[in-house]
N, C-alpha and C. Protein backbone atom coordinates (compact mmCIF):
# COMPACT_ATOMS: atom_id res chain seq x y z
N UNK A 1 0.81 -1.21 0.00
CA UNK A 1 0.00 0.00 0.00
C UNK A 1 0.85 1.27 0.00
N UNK A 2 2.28 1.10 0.27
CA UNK A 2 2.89 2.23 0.33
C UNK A 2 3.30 2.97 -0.72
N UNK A 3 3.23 2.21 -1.72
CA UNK A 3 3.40 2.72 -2.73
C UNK A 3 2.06 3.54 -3.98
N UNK A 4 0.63 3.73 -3.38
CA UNK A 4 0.15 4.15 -3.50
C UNK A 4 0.14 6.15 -3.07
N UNK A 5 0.63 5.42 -1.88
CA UNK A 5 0.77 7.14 -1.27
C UNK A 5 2.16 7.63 -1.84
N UNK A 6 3.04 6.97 -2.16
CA UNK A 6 4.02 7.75 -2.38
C UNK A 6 3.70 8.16 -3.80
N UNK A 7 3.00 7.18 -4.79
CA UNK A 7 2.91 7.87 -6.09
C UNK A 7 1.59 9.34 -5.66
N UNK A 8 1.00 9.45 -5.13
CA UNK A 8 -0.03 10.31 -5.12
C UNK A 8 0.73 11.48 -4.42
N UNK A 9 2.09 11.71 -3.54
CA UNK A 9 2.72 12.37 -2.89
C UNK A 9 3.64 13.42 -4.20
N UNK A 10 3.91 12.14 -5.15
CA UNK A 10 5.16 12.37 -6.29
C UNK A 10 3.99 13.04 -7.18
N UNK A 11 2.95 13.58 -7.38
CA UNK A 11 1.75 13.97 -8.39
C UNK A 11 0.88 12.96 -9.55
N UNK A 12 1.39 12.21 -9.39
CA UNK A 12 1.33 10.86 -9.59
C UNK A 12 -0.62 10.45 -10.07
N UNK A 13 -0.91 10.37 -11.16
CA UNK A 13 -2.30 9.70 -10.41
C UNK A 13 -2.76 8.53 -10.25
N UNK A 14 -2.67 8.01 -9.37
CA UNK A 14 -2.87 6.73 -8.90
C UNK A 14 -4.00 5.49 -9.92
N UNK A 15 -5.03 6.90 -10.03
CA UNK A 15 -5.49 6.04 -11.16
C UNK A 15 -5.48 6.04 -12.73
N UNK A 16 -4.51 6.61 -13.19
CA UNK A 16 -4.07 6.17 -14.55
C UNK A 16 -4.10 4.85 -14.92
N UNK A 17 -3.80 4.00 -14.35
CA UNK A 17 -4.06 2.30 -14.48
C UNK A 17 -5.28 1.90 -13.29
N UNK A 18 -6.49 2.19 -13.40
CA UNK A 18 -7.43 1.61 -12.80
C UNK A 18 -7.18 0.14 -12.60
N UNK A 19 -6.98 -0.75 -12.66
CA UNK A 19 -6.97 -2.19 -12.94
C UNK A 19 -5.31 -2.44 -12.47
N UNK A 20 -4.60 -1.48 -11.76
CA UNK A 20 -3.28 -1.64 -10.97
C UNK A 20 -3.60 -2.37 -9.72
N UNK A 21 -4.79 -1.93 -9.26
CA UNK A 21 -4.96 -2.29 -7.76
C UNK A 21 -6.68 -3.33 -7.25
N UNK A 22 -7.30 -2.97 -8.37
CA UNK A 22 -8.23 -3.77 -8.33
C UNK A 22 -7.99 -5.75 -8.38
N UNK A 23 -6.90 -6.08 -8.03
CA UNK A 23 -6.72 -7.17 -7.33
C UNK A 23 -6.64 -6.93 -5.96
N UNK A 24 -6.01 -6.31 -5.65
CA UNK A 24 -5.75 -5.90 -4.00
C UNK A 24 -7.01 -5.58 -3.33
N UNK A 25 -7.80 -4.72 -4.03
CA UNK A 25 -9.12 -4.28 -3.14
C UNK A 25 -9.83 -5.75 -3.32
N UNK A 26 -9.97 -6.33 -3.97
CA UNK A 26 -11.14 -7.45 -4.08
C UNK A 26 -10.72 -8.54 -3.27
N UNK A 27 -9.07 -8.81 -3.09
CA UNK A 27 -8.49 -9.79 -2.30
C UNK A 27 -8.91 -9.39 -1.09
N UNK A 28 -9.28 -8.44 -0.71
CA UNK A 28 -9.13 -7.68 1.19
C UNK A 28 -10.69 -7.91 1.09
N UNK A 29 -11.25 -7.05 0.23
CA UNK A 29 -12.69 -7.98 -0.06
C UNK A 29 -13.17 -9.31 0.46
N UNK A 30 -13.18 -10.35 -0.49
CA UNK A 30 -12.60 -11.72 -0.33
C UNK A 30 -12.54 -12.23 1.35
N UNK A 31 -11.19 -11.79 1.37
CA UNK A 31 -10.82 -12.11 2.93
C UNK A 31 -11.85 -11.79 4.13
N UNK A 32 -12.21 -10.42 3.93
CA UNK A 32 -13.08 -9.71 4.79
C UNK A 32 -14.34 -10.92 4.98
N UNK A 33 -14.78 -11.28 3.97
CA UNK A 33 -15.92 -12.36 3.57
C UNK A 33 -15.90 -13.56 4.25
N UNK A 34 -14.79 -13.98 3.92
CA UNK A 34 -14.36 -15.60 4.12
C UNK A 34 -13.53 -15.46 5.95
N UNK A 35 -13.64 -14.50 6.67
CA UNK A 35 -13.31 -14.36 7.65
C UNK A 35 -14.40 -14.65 8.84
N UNK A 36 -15.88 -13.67 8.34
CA UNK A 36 -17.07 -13.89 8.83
C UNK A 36 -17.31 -15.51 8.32
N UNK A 37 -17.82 -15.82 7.46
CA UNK A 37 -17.88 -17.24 6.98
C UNK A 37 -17.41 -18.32 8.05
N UNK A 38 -16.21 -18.05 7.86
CA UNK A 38 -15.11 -19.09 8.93
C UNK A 38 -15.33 -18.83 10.48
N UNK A 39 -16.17 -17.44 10.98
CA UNK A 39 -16.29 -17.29 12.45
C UNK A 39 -14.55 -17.40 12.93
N UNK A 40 -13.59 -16.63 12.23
CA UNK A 40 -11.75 -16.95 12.43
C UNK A 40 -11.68 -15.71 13.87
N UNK A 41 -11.15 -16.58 14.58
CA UNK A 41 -11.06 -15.96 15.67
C UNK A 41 -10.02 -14.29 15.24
N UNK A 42 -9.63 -14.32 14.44
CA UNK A 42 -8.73 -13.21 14.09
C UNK A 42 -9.49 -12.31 13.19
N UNK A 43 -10.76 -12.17 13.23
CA UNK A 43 -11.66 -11.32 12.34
C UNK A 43 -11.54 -9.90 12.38
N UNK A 44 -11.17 -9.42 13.77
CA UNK A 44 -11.21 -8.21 14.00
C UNK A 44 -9.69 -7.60 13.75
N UNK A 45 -9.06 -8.19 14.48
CA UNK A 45 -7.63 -7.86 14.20
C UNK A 45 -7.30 -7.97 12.61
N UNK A 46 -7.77 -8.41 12.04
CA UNK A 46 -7.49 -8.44 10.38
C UNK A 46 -8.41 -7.68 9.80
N UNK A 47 -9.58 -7.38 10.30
CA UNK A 47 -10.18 -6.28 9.54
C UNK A 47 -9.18 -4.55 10.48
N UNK A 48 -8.74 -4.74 10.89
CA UNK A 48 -7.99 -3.73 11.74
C UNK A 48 -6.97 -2.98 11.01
N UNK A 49 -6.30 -4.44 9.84
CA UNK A 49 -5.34 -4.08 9.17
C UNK A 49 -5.99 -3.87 7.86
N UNK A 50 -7.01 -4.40 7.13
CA UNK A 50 -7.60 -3.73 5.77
C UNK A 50 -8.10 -2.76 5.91
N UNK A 51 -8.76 -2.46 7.05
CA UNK A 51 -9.40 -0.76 7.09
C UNK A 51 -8.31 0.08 7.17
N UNK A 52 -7.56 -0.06 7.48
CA UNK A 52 -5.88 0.64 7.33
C UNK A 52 -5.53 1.19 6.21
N UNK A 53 -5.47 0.13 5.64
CA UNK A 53 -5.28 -0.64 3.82
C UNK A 53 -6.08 0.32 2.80
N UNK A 54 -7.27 -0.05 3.35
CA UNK A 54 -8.48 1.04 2.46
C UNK A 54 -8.18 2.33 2.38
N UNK A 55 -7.91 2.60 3.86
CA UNK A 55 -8.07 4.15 4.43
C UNK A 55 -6.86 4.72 3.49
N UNK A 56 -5.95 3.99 3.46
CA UNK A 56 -4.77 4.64 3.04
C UNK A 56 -4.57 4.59 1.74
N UNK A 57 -5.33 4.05 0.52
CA UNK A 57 -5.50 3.50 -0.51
C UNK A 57 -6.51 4.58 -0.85
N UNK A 58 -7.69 5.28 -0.02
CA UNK A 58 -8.61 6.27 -0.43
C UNK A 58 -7.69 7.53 -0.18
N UNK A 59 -6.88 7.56 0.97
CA UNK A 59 -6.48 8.69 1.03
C UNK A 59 -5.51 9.13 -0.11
N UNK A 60 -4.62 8.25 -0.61
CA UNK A 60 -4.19 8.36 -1.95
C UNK A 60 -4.70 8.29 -3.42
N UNK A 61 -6.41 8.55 -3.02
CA UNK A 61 -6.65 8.27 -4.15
C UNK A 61 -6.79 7.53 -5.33
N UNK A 62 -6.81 6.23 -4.77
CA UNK A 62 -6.41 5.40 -5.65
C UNK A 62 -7.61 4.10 -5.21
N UNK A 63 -8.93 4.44 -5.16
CA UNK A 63 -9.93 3.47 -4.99
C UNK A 63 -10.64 3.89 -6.22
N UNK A 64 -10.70 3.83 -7.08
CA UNK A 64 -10.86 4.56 -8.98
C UNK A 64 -12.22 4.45 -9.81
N UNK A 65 -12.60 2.79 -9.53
CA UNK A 65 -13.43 2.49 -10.28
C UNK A 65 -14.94 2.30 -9.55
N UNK A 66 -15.89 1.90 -10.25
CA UNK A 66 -17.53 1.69 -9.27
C UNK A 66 -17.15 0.37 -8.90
N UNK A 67 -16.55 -0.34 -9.70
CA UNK A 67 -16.47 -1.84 -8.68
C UNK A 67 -15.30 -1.72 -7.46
N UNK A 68 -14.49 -0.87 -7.81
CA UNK A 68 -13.07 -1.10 -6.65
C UNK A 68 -13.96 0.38 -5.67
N UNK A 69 -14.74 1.01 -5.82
CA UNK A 69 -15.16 1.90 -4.74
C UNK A 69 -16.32 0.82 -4.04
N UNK A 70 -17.34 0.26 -4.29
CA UNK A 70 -18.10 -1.26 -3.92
C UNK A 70 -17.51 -1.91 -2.74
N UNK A 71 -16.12 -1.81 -3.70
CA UNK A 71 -15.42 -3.58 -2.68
C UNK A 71 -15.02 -2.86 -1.75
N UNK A 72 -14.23 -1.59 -1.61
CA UNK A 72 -13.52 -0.74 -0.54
C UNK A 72 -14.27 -0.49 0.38
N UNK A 73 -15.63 -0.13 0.05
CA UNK A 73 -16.86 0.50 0.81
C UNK A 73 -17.39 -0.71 2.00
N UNK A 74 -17.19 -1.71 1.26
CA UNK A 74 -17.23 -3.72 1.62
C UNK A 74 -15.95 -3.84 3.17
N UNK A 75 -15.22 -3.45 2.88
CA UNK A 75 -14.19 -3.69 3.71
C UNK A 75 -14.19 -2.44 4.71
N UNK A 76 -14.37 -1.43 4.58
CA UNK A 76 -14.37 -0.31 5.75
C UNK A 76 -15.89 -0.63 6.54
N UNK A 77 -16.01 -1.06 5.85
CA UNK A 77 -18.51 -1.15 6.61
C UNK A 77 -17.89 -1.59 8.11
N UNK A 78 -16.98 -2.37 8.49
CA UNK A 78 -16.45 -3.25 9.28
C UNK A 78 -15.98 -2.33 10.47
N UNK A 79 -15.82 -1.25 9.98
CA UNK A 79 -14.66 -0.18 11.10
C UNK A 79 -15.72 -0.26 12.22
N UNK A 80 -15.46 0.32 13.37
CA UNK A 80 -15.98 0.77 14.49
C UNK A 80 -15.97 2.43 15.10
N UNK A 81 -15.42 2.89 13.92
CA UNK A 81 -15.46 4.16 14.36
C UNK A 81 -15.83 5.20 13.49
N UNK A 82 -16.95 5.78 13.74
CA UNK A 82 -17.98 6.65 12.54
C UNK A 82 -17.26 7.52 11.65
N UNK A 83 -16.25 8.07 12.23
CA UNK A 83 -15.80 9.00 10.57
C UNK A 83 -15.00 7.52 9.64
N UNK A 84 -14.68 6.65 9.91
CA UNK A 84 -14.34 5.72 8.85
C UNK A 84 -15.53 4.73 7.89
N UNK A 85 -17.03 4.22 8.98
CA UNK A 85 -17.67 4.17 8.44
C UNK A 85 -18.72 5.37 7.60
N UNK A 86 -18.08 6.92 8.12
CA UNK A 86 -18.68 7.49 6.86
C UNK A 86 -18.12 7.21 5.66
N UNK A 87 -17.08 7.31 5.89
CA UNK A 87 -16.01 7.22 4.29
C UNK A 87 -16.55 5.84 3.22
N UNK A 88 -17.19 4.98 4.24
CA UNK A 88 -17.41 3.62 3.62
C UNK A 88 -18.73 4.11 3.00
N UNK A 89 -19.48 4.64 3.58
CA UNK A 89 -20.72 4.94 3.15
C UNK A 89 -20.38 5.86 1.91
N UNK A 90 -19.61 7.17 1.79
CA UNK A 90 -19.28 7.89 0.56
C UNK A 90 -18.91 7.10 -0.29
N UNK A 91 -18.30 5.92 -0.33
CA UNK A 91 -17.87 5.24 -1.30
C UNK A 91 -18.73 4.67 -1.93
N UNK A 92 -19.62 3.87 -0.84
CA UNK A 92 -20.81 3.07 -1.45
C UNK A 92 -21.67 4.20 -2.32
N UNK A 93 -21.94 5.05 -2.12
CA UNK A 93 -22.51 5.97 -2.42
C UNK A 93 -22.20 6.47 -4.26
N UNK A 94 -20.95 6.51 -4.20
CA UNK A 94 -20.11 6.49 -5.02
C UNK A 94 -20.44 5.00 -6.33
N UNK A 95 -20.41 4.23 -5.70
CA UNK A 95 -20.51 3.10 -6.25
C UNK A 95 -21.89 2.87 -7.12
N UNK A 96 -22.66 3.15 -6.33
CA UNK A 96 -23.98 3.41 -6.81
C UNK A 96 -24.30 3.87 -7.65
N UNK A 97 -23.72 5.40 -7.57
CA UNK A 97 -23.54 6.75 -8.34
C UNK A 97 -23.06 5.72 -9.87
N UNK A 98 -22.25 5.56 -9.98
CA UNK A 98 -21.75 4.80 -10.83
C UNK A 98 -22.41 3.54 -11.62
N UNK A 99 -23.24 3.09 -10.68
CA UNK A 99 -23.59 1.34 -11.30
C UNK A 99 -23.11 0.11 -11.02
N UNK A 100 -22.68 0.38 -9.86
CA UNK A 100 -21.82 -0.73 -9.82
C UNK A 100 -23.10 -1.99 -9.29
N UNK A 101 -23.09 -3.02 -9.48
CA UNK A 101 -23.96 -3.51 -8.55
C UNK A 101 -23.98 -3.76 -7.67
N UNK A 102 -25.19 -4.21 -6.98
CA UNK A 102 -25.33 -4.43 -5.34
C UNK A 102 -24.89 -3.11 -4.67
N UNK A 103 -24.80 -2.14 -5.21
CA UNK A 103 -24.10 -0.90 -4.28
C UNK A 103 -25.08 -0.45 -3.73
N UNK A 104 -26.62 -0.28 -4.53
CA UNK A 104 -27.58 0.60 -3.54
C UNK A 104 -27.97 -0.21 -1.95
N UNK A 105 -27.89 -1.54 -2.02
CA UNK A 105 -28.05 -2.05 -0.86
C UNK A 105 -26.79 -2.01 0.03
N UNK A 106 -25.93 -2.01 -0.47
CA UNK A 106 -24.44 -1.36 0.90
C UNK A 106 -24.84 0.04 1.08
N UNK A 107 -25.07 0.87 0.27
CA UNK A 107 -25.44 2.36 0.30
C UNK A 107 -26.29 2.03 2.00
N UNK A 108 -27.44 1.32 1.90
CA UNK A 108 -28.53 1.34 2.51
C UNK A 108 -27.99 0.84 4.16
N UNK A 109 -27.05 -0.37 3.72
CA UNK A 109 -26.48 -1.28 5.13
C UNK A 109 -25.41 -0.13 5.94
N UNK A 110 -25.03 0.69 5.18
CA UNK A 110 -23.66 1.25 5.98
C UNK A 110 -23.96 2.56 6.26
N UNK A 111 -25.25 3.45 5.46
CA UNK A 111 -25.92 4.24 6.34
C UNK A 111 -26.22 4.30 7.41
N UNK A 112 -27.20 3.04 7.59
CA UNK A 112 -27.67 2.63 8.69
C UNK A 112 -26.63 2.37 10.11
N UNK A 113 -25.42 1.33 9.61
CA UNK A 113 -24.41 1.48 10.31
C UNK A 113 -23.82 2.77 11.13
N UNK A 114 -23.49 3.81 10.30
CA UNK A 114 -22.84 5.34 10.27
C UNK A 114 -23.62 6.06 11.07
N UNK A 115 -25.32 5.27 11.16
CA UNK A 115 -26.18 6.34 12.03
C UNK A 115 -26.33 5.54 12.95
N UNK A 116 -26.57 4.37 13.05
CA UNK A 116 -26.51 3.78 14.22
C UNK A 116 -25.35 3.87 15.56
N UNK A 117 -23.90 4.10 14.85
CA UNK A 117 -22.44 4.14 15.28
C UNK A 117 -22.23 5.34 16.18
N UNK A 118 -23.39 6.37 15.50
CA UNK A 118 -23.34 7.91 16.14
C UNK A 118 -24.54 7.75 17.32
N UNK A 119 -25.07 6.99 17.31
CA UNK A 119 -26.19 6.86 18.26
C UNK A 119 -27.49 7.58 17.87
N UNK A 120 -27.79 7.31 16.65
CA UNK A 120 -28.94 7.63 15.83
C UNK A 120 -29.74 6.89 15.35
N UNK A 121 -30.58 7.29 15.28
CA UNK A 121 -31.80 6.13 14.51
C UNK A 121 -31.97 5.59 13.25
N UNK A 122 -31.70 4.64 12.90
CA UNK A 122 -31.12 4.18 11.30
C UNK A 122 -32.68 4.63 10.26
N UNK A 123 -32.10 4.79 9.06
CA UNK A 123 -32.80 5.23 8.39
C UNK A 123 -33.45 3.51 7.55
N UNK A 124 -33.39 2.78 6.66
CA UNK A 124 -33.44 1.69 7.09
C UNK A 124 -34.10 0.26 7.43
N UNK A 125 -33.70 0.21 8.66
CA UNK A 125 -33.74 -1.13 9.33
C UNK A 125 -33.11 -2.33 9.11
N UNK A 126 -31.61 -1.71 8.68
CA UNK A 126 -30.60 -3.61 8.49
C UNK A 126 -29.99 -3.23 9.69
N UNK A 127 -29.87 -2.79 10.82
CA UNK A 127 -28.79 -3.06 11.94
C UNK A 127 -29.97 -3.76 13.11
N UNK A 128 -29.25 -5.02 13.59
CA UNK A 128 -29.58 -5.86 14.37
C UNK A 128 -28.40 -5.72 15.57
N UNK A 129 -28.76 -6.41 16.45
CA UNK A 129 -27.83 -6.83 17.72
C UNK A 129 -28.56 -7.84 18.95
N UNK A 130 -27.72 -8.50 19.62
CA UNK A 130 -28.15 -9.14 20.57
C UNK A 130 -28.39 -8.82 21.69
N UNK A 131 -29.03 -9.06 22.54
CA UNK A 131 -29.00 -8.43 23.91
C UNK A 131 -29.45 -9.72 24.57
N UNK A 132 -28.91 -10.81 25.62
CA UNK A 132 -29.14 -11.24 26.75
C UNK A 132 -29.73 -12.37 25.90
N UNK A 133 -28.82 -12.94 24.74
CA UNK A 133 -29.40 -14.17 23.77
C UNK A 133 -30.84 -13.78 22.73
N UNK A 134 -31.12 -12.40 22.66
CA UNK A 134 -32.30 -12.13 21.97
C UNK A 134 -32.02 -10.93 20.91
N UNK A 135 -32.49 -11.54 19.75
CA UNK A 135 -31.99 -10.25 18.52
C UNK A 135 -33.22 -9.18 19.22
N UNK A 136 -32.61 -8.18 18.84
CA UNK A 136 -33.07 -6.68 18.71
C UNK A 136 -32.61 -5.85 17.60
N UNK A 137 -33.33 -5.09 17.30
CA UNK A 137 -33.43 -4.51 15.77
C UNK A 137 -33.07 -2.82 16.47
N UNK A 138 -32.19 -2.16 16.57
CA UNK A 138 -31.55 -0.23 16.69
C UNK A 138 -33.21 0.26 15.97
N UNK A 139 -33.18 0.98 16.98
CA UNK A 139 -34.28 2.29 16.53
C UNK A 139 -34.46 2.32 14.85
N UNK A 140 -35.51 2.57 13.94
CA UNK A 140 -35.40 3.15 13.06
C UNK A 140 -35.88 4.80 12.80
N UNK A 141 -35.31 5.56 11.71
CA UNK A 141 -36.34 6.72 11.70
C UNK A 141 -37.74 7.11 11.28
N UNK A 142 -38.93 7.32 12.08
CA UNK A 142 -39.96 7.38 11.02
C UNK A 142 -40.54 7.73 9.61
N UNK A 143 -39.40 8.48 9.71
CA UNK A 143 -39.73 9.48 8.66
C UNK A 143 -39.24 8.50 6.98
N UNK A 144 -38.86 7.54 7.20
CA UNK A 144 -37.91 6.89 6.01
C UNK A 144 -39.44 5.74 5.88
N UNK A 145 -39.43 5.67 4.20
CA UNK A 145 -40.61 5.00 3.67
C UNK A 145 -39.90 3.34 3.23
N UNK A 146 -40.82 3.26 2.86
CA UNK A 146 -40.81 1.87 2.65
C UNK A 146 -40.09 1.98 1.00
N UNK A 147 -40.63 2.65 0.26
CA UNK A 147 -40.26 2.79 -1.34
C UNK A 147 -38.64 3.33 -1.19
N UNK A 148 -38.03 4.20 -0.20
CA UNK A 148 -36.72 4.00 0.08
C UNK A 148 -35.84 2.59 -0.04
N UNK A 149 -36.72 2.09 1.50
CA UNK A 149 -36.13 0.88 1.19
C UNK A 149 -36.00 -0.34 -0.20
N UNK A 150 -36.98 -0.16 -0.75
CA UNK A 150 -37.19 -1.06 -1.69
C UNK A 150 -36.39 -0.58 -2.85
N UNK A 151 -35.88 1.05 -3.08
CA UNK A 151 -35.19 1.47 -4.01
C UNK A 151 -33.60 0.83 -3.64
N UNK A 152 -33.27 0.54 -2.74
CA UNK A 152 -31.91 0.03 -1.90
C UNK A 152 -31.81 -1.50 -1.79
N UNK A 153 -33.20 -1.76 -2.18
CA UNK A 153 -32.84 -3.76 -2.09
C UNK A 153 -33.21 -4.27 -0.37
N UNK A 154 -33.81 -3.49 0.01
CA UNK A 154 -34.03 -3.66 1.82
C UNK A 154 -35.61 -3.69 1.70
N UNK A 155 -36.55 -4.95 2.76
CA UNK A 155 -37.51 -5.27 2.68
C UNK A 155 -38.49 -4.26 3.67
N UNK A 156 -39.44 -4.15 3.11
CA UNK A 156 -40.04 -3.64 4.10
C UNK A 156 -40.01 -3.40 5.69
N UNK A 157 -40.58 -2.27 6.35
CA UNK A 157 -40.36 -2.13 7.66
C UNK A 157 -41.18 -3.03 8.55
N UNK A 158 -42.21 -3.61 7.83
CA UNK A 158 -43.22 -4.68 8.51
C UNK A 158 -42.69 -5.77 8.46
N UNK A 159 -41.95 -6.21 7.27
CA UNK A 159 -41.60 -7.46 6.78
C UNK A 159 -40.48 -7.54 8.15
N UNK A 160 -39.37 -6.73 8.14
CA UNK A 160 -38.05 -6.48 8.96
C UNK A 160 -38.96 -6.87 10.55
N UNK A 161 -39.77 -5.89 10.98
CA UNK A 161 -40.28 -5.79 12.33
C UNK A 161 -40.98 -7.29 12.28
N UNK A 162 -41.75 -8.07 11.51
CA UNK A 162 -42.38 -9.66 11.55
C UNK A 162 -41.26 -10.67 11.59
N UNK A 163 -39.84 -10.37 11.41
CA UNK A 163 -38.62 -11.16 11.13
C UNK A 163 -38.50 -11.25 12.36
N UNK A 164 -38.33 -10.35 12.76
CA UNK A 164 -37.38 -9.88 14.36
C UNK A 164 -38.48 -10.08 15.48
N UNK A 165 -39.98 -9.65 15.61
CA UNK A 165 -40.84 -10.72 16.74
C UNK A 165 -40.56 -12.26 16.46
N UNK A 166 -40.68 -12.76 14.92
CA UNK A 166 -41.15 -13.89 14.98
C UNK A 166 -39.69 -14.69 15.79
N UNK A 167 -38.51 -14.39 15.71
CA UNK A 167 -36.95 -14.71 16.23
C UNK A 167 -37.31 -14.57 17.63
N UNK A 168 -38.02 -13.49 18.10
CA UNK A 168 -38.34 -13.48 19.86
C UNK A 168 -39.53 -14.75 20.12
N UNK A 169 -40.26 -15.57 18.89
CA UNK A 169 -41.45 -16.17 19.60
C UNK A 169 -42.65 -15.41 19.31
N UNK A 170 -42.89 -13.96 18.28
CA UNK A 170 -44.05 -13.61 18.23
C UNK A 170 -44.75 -13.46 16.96
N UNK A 171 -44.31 -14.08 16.41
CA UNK A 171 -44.55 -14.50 15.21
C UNK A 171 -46.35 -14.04 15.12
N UNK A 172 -46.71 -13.39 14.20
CA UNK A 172 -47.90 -13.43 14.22
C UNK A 172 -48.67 -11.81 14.93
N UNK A 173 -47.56 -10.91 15.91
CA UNK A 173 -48.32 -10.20 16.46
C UNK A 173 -47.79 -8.98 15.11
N UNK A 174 -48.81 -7.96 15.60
CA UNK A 174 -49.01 -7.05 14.62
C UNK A 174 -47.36 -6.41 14.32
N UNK A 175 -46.82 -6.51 13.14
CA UNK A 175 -45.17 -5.84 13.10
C UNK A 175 -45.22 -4.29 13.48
N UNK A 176 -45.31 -3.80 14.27
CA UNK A 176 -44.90 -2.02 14.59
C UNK A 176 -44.36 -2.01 15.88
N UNK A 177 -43.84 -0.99 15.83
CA UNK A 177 -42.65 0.26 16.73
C UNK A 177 -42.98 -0.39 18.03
N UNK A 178 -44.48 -0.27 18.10
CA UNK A 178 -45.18 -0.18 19.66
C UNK A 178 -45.18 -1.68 19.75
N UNK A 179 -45.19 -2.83 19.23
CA UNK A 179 -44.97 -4.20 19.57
C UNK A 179 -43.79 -4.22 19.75
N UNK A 180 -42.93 -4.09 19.22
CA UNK A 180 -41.00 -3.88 19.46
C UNK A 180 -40.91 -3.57 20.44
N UNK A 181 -41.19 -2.68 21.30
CA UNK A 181 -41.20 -2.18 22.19
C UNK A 181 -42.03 -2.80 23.45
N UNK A 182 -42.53 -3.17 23.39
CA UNK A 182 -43.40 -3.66 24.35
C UNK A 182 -43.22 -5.26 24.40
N UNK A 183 -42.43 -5.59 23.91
CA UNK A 183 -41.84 -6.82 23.68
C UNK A 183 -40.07 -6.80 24.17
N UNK A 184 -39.66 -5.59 24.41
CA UNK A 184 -38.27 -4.99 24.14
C UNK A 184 -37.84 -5.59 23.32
N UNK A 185 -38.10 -5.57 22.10
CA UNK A 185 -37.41 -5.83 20.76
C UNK A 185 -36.15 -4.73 20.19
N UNK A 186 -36.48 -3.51 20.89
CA UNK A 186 -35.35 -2.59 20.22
C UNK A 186 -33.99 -2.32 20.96
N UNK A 187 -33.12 -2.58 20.18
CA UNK A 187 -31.66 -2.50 20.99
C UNK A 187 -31.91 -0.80 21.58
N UNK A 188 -31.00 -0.78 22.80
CA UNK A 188 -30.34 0.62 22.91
C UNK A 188 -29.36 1.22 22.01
N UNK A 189 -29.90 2.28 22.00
CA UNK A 189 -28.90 3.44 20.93
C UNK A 189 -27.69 4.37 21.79
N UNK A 190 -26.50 3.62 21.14
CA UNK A 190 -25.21 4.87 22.16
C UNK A 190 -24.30 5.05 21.27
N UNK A 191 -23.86 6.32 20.86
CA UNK A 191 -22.59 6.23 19.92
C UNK A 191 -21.84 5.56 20.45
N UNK A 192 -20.69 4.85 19.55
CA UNK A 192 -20.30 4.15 19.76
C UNK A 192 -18.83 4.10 20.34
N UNK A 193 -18.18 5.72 19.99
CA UNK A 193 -16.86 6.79 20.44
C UNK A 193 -16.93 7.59 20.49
């Protein structure tokens, strides 16, 4: 990766050869993937070192294309600390912008992330968590429609809220805010740094 920053230091533009580095982003990709997959006890510590990787690979300018902004966006979603998952989200964003596929639904996952991370109410509804062996679903915002979601590849807010009772055992009760709640279905919201 060091040699990314030094060409972008030297005036260099990193992406004159788009297809220089688009092995590297898709390999960290890849890995990132096959790390969750495997449950590898070293998941974090190795996403520790590709968000590094990324960070320093965007900061030089040199994440170029809609598929290598996708995969980058893929590998930072992972960070834990909100100005890096914004950057993931600009990318996805980016990606989108572009065509890349599958990007409007990372667009949608790492929003949600970025607002959830700040201790906000996801726009949404892909962030889950456990609490005391029981999924819980982070606040969503009201104000975000359903035709949002569906423009992003994300299922409805009823469909999401009938997923997440029926996982508690309630399969069947009416999907809204006020059953979540009265069920404690909704995680607590705390930034996260």
């Amino acid at each position: 990766m060091w040699w990314w920053t030094a060409l972008a230091m030297a005036g260099e533009d990193p992406c004159a050869n788009p297809s220089a580095h688009a092995a590297e982003i898709r390999a960290a990709f890849d890995a990132a993937n096959a790390d969750r997959a495997s449950r590898s006890p070293d998941t974090y510590k190795n996403d520790a070192r590709r968000i590094k990787e990324m960070l320093a690979l965007h900061k030089a300018g040199g994440i170029c294309t809609p598929v290598d902004r996708y995969l980058a966006a893929g590998v930072l979603q992972y960070s834990q600390v909100p100005d890096e998952i914004k950057v993931s989200y600009d990318l996805a964003l980016e990606a989108m912008n572009g065509h890349a596929p599958n990007a409007a639904n990372l667009v949608a996952l790492v929003f949600d992330r970025w607002k959830v991370s700040r201790g906000l109410a996801q726009w949404y509804g892909t962030m889950f968590s456990q609490r005391d062996g029981q999924r819980c679903i982070f606040e969503v915002d009201p104000a975000a429609t359903d035709a949002q979601r569906a423009d992003h590849g994300v299922a409805s807010l009823a469909d999401t809220y009938a997923r997440v009772l029926a996982d508690a055992g309630k399969a069947g009760y009416e999907p809204t805010t006020e059953s979540l709640v009265r069920y404690d279905l909704v995680c607590e919201s705390k930034a996260w740094r």
